[in-house]
Protein backbone atom coordinates (compact mmCIF):
# COMPACT_ATOMS: atom_id res chain seq x y z
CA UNK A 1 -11.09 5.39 -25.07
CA UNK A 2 -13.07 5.74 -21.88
CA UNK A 3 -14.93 9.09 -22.02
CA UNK A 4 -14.91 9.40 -18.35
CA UNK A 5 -11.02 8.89 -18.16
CA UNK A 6 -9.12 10.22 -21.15
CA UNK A 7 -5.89 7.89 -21.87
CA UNK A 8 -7.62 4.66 -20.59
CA UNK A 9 -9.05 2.11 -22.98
CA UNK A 10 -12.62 0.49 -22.73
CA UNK A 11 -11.61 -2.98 -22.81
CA UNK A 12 -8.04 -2.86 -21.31
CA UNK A 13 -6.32 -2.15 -18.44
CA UNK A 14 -2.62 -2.13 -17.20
CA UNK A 15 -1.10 -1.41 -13.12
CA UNK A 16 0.94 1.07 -14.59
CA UNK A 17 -1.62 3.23 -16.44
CA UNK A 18 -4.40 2.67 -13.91
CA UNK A 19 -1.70 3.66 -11.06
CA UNK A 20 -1.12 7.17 -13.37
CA UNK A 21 -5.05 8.09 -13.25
CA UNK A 22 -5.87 10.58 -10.11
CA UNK A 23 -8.05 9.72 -7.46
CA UNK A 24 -10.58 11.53 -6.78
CA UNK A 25 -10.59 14.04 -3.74
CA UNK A 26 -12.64 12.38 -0.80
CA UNK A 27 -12.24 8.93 -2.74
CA UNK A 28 -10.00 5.74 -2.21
CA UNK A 29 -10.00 4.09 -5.34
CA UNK A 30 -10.51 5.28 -9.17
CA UNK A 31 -12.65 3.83 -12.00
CA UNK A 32 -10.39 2.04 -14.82
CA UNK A 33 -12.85 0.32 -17.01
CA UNK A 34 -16.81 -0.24 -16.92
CA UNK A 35 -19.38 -2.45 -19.04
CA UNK A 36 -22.96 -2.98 -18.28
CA UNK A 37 -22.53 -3.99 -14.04
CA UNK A 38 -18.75 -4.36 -13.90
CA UNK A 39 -16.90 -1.75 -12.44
CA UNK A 40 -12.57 -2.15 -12.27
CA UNK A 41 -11.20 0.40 -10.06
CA UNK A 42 -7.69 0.91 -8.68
CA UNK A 43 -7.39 0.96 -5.31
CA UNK A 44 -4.21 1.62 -3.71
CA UNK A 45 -4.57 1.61 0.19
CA UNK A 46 -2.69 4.73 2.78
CA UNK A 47 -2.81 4.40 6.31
CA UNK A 48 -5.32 2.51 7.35
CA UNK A 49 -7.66 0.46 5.26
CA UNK A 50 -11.14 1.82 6.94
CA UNK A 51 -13.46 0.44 4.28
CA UNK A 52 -17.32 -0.50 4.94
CA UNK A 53 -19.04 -3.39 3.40
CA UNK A 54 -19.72 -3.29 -0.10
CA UNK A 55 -23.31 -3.65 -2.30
CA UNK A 56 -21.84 -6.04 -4.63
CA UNK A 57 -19.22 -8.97 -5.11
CA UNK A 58 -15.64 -7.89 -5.28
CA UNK A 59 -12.29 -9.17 -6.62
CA UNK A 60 -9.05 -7.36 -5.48
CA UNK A 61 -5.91 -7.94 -7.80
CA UNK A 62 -2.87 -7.52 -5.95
CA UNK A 63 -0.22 -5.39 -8.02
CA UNK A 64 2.30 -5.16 -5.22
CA UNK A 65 3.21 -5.74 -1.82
CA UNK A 66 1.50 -8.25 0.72
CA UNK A 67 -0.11 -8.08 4.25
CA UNK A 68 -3.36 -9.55 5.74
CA UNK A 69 -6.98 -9.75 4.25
CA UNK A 70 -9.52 -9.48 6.31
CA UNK A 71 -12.67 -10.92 4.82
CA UNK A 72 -15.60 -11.10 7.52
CA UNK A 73 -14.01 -13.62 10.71
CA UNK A 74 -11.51 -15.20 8.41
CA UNK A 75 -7.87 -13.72 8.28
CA UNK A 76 -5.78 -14.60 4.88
CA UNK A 77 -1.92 -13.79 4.23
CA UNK A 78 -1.86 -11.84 0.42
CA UNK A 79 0.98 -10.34 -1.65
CA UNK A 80 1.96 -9.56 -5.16
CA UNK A 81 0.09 -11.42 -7.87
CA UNK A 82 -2.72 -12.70 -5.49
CA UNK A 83 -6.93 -12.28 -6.14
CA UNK A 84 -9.34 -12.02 -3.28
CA UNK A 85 -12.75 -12.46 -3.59
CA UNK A 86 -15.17 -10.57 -1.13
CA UNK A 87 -18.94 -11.49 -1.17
CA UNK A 88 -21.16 -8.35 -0.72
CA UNK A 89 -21.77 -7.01 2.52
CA UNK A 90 -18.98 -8.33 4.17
CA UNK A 91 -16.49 -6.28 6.40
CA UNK A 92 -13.42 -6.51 4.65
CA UNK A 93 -10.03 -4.82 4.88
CA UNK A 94 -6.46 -5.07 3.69
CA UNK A 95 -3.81 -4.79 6.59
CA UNK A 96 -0.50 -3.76 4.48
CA UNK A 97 3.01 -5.31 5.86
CA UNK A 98 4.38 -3.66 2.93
CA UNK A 99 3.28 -0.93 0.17
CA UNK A 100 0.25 -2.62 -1.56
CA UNK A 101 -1.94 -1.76 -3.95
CA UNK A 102 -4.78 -3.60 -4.93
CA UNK A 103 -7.81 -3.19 -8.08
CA UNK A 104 -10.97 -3.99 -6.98
């Protein structure tokens, strides 16, 4: 078990468990698991997706819905099932056409 998160595992995750954890107030996104410099956090996006480039390489799993990614100048159709892969310090953003939530 993950000190930091009571009920989550260390080396395991699932949508439906990560979806259950709280976000933090202030925050968009909550840790699910961690080891050495990965970080899995579950991100599920409200209104609009306002978020500013990032200090390291990120993957977004897309648990449901679908909409447009936004990765620097490039525009890409996502939904349900999809990974996107964002280098680091590139503007990114999800535009939702339907509920979406993502783990980055």
């Amino acid at each position: 078990m993950d000190e930091a998160h009571l009920g989550v595992e260390r080396w395991r995750a699932t949508v439906k468990r990560a979806a259950a954890l709280p976000i933090p107030k202030g925050q968009r996104s909550v840790e699910v698991l961690s080891h050495g410099t990965m970080v899995v956090k579950y991100y599920a996006p409200r209104g609009t997706d306002e978020q500013t480039p990032h200090t390291r390489d990120e993957l977004y799993v897309v648990a449901q819905g679908s909409g447009t990614f936004i990765n620097g100048d490039d525009q890409h159709p996502f939904s349900a099932g999809d990974v996107l892969f964002v280098r680091r310090v590139c503007p990114t953003a999800l535009r939702r056409s339907r509920r979406t939530s993502a783990r980055g």
